[in-house]
Protein backbone atom coordinates (compact mmCIF):
# COMPACT_ATOMS: atom_id res chain seq x y z
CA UNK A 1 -0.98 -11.62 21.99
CA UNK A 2 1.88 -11.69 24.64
CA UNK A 3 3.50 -14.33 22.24
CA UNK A 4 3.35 -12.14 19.57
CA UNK A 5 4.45 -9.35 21.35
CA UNK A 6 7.18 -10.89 22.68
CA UNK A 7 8.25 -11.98 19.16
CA UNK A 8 7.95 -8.61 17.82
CA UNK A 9 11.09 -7.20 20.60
CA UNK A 10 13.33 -10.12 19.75
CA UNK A 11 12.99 -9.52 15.96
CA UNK A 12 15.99 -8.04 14.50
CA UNK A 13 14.86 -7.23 11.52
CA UNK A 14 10.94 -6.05 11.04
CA UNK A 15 9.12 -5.32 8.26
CA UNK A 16 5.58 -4.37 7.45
CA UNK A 17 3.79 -5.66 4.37
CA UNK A 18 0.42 -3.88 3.82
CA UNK A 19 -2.44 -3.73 1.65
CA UNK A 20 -5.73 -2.27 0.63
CA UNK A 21 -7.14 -2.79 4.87
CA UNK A 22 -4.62 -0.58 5.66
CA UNK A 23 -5.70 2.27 3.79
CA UNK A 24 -9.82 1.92 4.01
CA UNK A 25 -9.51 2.36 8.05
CA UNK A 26 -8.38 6.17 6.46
CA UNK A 27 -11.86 5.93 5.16
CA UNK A 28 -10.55 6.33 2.07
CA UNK A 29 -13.61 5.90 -0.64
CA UNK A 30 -13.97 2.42 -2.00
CA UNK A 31 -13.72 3.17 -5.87
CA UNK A 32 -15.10 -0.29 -6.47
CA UNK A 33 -18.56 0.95 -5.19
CA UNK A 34 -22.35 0.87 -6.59
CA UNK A 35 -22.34 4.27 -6.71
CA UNK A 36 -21.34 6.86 -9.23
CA UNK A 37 -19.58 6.77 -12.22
CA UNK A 38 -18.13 3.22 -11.81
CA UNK A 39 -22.13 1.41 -11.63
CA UNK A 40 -21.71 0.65 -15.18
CA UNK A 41 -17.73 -0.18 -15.60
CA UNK A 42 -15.80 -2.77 -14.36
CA UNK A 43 -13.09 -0.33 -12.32
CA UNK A 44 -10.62 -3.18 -13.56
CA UNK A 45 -11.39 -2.51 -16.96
CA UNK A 46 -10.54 1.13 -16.47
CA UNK A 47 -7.46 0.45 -14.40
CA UNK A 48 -5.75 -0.76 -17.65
CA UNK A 49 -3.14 -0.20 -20.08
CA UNK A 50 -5.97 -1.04 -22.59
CA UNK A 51 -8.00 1.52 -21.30
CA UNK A 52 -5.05 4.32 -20.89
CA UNK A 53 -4.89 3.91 -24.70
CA UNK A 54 -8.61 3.25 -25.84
CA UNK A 55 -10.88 4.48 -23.41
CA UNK A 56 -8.81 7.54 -22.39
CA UNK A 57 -11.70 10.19 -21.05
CA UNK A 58 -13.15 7.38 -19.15
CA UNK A 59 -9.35 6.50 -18.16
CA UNK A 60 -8.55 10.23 -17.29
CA UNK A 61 -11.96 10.88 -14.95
CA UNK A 62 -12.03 7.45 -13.10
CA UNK A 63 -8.07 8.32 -12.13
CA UNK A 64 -9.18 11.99 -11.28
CA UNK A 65 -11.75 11.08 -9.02
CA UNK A 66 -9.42 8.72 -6.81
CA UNK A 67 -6.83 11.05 -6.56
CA UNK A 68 -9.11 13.59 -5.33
CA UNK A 69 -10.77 11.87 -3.10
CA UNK A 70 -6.93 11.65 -1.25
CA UNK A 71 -7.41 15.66 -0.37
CA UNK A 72 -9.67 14.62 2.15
CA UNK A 73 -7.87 11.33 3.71
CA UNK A 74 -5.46 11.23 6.23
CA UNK A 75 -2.96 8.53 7.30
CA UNK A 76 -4.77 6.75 10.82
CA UNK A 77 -2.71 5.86 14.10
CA UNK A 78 -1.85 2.54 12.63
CA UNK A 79 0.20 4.19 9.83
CA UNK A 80 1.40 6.87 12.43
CA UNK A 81 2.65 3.93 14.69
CA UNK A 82 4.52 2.06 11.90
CA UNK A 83 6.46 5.17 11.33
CA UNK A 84 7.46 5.92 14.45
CA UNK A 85 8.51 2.01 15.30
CA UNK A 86 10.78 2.98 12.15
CA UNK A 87 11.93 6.43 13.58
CA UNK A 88 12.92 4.28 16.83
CA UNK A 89 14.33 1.71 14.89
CA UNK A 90 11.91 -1.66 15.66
CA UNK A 91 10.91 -1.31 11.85
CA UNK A 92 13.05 -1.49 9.52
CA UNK A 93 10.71 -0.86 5.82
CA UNK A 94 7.35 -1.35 4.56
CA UNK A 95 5.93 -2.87 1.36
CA UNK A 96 3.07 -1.92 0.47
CA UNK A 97 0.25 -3.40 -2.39
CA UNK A 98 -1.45 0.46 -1.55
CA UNK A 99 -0.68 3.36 -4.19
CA UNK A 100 -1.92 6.25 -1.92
CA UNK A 101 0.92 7.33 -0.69
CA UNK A 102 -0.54 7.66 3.08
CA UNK A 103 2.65 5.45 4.40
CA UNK A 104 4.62 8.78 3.24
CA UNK A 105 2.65 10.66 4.55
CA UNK A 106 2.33 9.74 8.16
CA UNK A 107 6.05 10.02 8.26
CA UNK A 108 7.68 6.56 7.24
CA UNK A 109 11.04 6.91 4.78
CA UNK A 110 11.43 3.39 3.48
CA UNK A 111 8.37 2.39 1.79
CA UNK A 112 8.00 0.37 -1.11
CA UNK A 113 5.52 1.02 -3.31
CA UNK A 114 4.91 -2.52 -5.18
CA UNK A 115 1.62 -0.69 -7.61
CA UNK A 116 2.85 2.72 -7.84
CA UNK A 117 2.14 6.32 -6.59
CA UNK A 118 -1.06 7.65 -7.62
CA UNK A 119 -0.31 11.13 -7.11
CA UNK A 120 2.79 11.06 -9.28
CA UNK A 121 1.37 12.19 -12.30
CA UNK A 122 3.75 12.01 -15.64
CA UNK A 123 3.58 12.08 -19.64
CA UNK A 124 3.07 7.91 -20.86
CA UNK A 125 4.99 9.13 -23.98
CA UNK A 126 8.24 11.17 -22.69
CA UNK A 127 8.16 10.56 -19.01
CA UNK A 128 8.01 14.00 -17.86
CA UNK A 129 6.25 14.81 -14.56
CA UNK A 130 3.23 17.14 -14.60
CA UNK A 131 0.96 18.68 -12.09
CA UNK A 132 -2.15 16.76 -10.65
CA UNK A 133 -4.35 20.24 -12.21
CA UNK A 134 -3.11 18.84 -15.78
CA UNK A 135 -4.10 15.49 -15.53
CA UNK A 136 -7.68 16.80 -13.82
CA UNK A 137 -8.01 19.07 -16.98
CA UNK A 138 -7.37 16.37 -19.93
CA UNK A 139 -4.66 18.21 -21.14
CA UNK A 140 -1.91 16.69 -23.01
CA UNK A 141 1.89 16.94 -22.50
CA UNK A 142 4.10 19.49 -24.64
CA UNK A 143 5.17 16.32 -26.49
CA UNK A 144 1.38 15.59 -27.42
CA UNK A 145 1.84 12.63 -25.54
CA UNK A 146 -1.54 11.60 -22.73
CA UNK A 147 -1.31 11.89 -19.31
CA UNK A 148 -1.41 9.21 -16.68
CA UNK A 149 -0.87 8.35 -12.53
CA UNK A 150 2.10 6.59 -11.98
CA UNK A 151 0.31 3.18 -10.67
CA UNK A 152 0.79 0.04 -11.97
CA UNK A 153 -1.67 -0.93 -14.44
CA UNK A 154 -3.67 -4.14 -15.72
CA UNK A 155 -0.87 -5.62 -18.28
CA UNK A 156 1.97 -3.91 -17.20
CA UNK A 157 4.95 -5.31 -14.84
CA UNK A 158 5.45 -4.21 -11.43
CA UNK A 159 8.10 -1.10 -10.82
CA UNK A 160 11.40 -3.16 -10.78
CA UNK A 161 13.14 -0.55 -8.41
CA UNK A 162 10.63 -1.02 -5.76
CA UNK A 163 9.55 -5.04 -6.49
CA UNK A 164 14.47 -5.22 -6.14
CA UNK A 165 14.19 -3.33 -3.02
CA UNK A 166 11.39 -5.07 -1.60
CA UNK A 167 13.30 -8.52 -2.31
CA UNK A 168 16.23 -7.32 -0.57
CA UNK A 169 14.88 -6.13 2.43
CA UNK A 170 12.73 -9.50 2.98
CA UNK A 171 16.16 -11.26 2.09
CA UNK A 172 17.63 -9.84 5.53
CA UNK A 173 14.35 -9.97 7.47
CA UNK A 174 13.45 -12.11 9.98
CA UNK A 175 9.68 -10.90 10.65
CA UNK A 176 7.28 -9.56 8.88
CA UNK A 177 3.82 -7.49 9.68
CA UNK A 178 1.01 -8.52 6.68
CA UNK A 179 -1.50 -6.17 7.53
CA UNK A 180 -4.58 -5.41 5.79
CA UNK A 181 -4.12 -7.46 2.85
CA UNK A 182 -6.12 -10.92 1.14
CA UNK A 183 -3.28 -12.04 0.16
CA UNK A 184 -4.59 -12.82 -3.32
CA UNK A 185 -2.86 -10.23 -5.48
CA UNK A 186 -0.52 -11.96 -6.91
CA UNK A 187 2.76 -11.63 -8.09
CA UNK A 188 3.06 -9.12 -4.60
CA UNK A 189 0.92 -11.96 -2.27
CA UNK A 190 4.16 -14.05 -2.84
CA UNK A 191 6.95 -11.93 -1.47
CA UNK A 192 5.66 -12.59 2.47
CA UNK A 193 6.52 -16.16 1.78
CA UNK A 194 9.77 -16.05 -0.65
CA UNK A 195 12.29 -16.49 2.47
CA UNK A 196 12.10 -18.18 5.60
CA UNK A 197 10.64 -15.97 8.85
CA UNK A 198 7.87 -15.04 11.32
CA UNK A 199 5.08 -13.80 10.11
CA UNK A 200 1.99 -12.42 11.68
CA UNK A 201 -1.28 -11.30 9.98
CA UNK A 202 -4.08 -8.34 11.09
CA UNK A 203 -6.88 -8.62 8.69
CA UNK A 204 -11.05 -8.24 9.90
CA UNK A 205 -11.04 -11.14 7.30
CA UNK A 206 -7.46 -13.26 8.53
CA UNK A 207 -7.61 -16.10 7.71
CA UNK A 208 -5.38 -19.50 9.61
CA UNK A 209 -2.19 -20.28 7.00
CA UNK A 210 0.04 -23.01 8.51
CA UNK A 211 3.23 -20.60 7.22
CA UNK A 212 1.34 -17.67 9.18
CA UNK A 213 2.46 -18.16 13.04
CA UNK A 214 0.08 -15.23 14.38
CA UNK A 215 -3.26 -14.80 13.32
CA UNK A 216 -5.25 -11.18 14.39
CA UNK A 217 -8.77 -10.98 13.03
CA UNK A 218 -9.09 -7.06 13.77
CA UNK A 219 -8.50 -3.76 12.96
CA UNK A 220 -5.30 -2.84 11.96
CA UNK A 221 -5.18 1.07 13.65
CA UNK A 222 -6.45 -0.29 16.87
CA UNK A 223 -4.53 -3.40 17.32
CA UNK A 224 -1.14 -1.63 16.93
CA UNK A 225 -2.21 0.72 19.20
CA UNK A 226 -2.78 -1.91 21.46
CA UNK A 227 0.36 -3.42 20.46
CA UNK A 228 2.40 -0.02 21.31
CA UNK A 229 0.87 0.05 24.37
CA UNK A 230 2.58 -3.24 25.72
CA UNK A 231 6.07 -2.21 24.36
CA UNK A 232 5.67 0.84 26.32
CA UNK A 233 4.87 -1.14 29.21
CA UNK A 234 7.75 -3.17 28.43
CA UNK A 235 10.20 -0.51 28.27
CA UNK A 236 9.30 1.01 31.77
CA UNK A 237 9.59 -2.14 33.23
């Protein structure tokens, strides 16, 4: 830990790469439960482009019920402390595999949303934005065209504005935070290994990588607390 920590204050430029671990410490709803609706789908099958277009009631509730289980999740000190390493200038971005929107919400300005925003609700047909109430409703756009969060889908190609400014920012940085993430979702498990750097990785299921030079197998909310902690104590030193 003190090696890590002491890496962390001679980085120059930080960034934060985080995935679905991140968010579930929220306790934000696992939609790939027993439970429910979902017992008898495959939620992959319904997080598709193949759905959006053939399976669209199914499509419409599975979305509606994730994004409304986000009224009653808040962002957790881990995604509290990210934001205000940024604030203070020890962080410099985060990319993040999560479509919640929780980063934002806790306060952070430069996040990259590699999957999408799944309260950004718009018309697949004409682009226009609509109201989360429309898309709960099954009503169509003006155009007559359906409905849909703006997450990346099953067959379709990451946001190219985000998946640019993520490559950018890892092209200047010269540490990076994986947190909460298998690292199996691929193409986005790639970028925290495109360019040369430290890396360090919080995960209850870590695992040892010989590119990975700090290993945490914990929580993510409590370890950066723990983390803050000892750069306070470092400061009033």
């Amino acid at each position: 830990m003190n090696e890590f920590v002491d890496a962390l204050r001679a980085s120059a430029y930080l960034l934060a790469f985080t995935g679905a671990g991140m968010d579930t410490e929220s306790n934000l709803p696992d939609f790939r439960g027993a439970g429910g609706l979902w017992k008898k789908h495959d939620p992959r099958n319904l997080a598709s482009t193949e759905a959006l277009h053939n399976n669209y009631e199914l499509f419409q509730e599975f979305y509606s019920q994730r994004i409304q289980n986000l009224s009653s999740v808040s962002p957790h000190r881990g995604h509290e402390i990210l934001a205000r390493w940024e604030q203070e200038g020890l962080l410099k971005g985060i990319i993040t595999q999560n479509v919640s929107g929780l980063h934002v919400q806790a306060g952070s300005k430069n996040v990259m949303e590699l999957h999408g925003n799944i309260r950004h609700i718009y018309c697949e047909n004409c682009g226009v934005d609509h109201e989360g109430e429309d898309f709960f409703a099954g009503v169509r756009c003006s155009c007559g065209g359906l409905l849909r969060p703006g997450v990346t889908l099953f067959g379709e190609s990451l946001p190219q504005e985000a998946f640019h400014q993520a490559m950018e920012e890892l092209s200047k940085a010269d540490m990076i935070l994986i947190l909460g993430t298998s690292l199996e979702v691929f193409p986005a498990a790639r970028l925290p290994f495109m360019y040369p750097m430290k890396r360090a990785y919080v995960d209850l299921e870590a695992y040892a990588d010989g590119r990975i030079e700090h290993v945490f197998k914990e929580k993510i909310g409590p370890f950066l607390e723990t983390v803050d902690r000892s750069l306070e104590e470092y400061l009033k030193e």
